[in-house]
Protein backbone atom coordinates (compact mmCIF):
# COMPACT_ATOMS: atom_id res chain seq x y z
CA UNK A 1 25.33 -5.72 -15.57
CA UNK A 2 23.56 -8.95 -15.41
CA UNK A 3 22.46 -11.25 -18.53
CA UNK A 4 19.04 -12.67 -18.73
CA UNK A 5 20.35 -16.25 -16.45
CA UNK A 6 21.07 -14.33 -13.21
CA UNK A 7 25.30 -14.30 -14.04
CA UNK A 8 27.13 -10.98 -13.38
CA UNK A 9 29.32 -10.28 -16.41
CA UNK A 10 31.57 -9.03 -13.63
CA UNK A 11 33.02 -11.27 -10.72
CA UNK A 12 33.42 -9.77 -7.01
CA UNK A 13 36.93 -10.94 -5.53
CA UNK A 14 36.54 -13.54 -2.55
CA UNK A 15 36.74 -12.27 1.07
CA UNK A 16 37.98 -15.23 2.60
CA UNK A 17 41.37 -16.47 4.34
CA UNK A 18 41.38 -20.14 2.61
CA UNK A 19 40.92 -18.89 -1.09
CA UNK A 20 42.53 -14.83 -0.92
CA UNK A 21 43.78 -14.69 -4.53
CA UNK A 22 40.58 -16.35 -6.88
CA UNK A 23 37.62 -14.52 -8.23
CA UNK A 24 34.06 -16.25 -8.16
CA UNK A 25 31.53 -14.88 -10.59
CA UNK A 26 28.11 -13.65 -8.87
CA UNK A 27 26.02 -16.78 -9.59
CA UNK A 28 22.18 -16.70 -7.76
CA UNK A 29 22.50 -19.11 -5.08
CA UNK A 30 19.77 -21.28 -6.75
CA UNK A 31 22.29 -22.86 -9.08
CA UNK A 32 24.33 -24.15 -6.26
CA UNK A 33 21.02 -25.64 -4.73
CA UNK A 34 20.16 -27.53 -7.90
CA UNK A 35 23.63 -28.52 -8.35
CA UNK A 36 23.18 -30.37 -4.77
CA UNK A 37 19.95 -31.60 -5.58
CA UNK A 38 21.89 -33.24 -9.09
CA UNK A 39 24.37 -34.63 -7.00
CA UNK A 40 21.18 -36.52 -4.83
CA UNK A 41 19.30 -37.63 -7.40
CA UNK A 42 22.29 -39.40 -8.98
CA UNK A 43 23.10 -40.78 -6.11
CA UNK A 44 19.40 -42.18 -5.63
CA UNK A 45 19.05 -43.43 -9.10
CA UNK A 46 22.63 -45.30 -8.32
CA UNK A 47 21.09 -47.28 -5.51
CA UNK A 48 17.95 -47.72 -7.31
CA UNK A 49 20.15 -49.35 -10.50
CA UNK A 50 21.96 -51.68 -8.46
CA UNK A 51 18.91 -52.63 -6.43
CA UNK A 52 16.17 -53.59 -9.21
CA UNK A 53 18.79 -53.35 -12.26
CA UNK A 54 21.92 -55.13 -11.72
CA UNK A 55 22.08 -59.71 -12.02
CA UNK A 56 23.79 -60.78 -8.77
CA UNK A 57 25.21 -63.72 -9.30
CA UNK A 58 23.57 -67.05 -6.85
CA UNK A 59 25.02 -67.60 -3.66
CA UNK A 60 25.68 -71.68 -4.55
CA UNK A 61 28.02 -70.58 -7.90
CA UNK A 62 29.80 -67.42 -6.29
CA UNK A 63 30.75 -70.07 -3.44
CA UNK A 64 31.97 -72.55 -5.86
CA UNK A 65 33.97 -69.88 -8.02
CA UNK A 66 35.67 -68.82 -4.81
CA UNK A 67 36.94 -73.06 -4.26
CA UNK A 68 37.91 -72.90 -7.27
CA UNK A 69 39.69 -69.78 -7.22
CA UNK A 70 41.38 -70.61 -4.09
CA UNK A 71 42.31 -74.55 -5.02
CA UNK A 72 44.10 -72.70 -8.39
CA UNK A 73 45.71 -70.16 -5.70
CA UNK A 74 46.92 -72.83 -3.75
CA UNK A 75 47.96 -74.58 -6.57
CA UNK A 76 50.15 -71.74 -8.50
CA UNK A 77 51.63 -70.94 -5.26
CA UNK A 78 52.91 -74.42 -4.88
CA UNK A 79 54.37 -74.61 -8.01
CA UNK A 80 56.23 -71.19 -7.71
CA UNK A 81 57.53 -72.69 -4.17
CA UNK A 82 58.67 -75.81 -6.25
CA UNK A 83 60.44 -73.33 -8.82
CA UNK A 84 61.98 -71.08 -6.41
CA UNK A 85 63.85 -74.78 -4.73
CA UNK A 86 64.81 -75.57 -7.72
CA UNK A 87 66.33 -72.82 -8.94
CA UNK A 88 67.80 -72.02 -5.44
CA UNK A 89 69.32 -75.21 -4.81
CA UNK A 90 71.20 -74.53 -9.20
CA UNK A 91 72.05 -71.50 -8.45
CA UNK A 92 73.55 -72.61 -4.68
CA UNK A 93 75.24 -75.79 -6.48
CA UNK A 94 76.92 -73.05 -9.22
CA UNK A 95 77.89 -70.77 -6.86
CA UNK A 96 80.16 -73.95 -5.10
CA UNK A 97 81.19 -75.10 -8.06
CA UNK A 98 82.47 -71.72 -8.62
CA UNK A 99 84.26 -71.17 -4.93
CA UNK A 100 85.40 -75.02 -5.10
């Protein structure tokens, strides 16, 4: 009993060790094949995009983005070490002011 696309109305069970209790319907091995050849072609028209498609951005500004990004780094990260003294040396003067 086969349709008019190749597909068995009827699957066979699997003989294998890895997948014992799943059914696979009897598909012509062509469809696989194409499915593979999908899968390339996406794959090549990926690389193709992102070769002739896709705006990189300049060497010069992505080097001055990254200073910048890195002086506001250094930056934030000073003024959470400033907080965190702060704070530390309230909450240490509390805590003796508490324990006299």
């Amino acid at each position: 009993m086969s349709n008019k696309n190749g597909f068995s109305s009827v699957g066979r069970a699997l003989v294998s060790k890895t997948r014992c209790r799943e059914f696979e319907p009897l598909n012509p091995c062509s469809l696989k094949v194409s499915q593979m050849a999908a899968i390339i072609n996406y794959i090549k028209d990926s690389f193709e995009e992102l070769k002739n498609n896709v705006t990189w951005t300049p060497r010069a500004e992505l080097q001055q983005s990254a200073v910048v990004v890195l002086v506001f780094s250094i930056l934030f990260s000073l003024a959470i070490w400033g907080a965190d003294t702060v704070l530390s040396g309230v909450v240490q003067a509390y805590f003796n002011l508490i324990n006299g």
